[in-house]
Protein backbone atom coordinates (compact mmCIF):
# COMPACT_ATOMS: atom_id res chain seq x y z
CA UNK A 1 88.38 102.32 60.85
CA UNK A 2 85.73 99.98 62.22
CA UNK A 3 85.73 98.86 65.59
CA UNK A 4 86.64 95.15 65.88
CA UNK A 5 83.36 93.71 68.39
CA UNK A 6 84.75 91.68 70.74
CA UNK A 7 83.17 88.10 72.10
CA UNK A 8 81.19 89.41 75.08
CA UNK A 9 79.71 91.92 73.11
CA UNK A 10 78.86 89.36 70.19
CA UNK A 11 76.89 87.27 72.62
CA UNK A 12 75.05 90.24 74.24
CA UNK A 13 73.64 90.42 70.60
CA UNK A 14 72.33 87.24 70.50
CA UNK A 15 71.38 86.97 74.10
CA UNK A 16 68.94 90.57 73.60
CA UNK A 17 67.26 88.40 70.45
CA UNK A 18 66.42 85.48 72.54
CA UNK A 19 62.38 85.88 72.59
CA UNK A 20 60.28 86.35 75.72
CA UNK A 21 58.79 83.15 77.08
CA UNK A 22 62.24 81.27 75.26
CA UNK A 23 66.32 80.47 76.55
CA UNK A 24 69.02 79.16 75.13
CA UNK A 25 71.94 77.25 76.40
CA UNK A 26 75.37 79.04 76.84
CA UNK A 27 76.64 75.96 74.47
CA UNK A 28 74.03 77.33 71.96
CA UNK A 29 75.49 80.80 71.42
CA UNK A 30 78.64 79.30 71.68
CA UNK A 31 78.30 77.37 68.60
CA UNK A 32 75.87 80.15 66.74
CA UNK A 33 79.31 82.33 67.10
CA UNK A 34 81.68 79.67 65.45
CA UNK A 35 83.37 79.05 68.29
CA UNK A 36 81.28 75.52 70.18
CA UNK A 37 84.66 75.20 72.77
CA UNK A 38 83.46 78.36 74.53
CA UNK A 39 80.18 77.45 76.25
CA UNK A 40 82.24 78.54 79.60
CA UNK A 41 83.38 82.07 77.98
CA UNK A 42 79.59 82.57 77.40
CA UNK A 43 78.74 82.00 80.53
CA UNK A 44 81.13 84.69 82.04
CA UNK A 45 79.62 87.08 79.72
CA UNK A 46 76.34 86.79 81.03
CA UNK A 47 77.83 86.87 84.70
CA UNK A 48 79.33 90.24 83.70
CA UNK A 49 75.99 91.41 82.10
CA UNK A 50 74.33 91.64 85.34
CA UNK A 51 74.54 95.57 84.96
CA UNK A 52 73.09 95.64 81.58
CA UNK A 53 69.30 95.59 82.04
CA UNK A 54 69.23 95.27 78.21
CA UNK A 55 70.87 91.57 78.69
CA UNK A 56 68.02 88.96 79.15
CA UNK A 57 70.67 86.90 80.87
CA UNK A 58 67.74 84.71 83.08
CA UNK A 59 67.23 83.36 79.70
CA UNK A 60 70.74 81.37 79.19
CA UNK A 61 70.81 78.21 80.96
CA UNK A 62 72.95 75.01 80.43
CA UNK A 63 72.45 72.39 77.91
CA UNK A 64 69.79 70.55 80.22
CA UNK A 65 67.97 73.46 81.02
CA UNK A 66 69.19 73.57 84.56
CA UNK A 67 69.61 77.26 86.57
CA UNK A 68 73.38 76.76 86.60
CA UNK A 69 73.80 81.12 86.44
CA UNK A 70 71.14 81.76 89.20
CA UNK A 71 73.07 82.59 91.76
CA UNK A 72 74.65 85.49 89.93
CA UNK A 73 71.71 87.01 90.52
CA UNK A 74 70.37 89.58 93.14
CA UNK A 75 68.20 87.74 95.73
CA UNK A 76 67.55 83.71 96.10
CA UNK A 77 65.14 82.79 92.94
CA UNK A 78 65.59 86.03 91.24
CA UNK A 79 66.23 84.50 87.97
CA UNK A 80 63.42 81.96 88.22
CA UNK A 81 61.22 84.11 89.02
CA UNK A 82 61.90 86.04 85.55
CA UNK A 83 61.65 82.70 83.86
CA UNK A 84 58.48 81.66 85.86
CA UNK A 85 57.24 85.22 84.91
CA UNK A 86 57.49 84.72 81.15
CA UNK A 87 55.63 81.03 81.81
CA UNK A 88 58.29 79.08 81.60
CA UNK A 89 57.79 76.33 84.68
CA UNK A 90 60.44 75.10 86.68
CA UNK A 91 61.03 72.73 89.34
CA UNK A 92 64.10 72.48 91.17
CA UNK A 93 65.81 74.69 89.35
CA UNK A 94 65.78 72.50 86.13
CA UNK A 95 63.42 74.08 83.17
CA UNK A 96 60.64 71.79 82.58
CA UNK A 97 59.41 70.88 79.06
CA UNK A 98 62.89 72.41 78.19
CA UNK A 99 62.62 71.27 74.26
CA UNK A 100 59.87 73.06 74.13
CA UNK A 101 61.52 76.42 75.30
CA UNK A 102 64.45 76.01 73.75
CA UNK A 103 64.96 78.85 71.47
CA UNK A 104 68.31 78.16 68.87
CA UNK A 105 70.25 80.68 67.26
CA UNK A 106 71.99 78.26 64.49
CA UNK A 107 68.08 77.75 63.61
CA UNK A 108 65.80 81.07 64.13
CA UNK A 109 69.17 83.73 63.47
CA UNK A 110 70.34 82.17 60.47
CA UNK A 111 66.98 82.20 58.59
């Protein structure tokens, strides 16, 4: 019998495809799993990834590109400083240029 994958899990697969120098919203995934109400549920996956090194979880941000998750991270700027890292620029803890960035999973995973 096939194990049933449950939600978290489902957006730990998306969130390990999101490219290097890219993010996504939580909203994103959300939708790219059929289920666009549960922008919040993705978020508290990624909180609970913080164990998972595998998780690029510094790469989900909100729908304006804005560091809501940061502080689920170990030390103050932690997860800008992954972002800032990869070349993505910030400033005041809002992604700048973030249409640019913006990497979809309705649009690259579904190709």
């Amino acid at each position: 019998m096939k194990k049933e994958i449950n939600f978290f899990e489902k957006v730990y697969q998306v969130a390990k495809q999101i490219p290097f120098g890219r993010v996504t919203s939580y909203g994103a995934i959300a939708n790219y799993l059929g289920a666009p109400r549960s922008a919040r549920m993705v978020g508290w996956a990624m909180k609970a990834s913080h164990n998972m090194e595998e998780i690029p979880a510094h790469r989900v941000v909100n729908k304006k590109g804005i560091l809501t998750g940061k502080h689920h991270f170990s030390g103050t700027n932690l997860m800008q400083n992954l972002l800032e890292n990869e070349g993505i620029k910030i400033t005041d803890n809002q992604i700048l240029d973030f249409e640019t960035v913006f990497w979809d999973p309705l649009k690259e995973l579904l190709r």
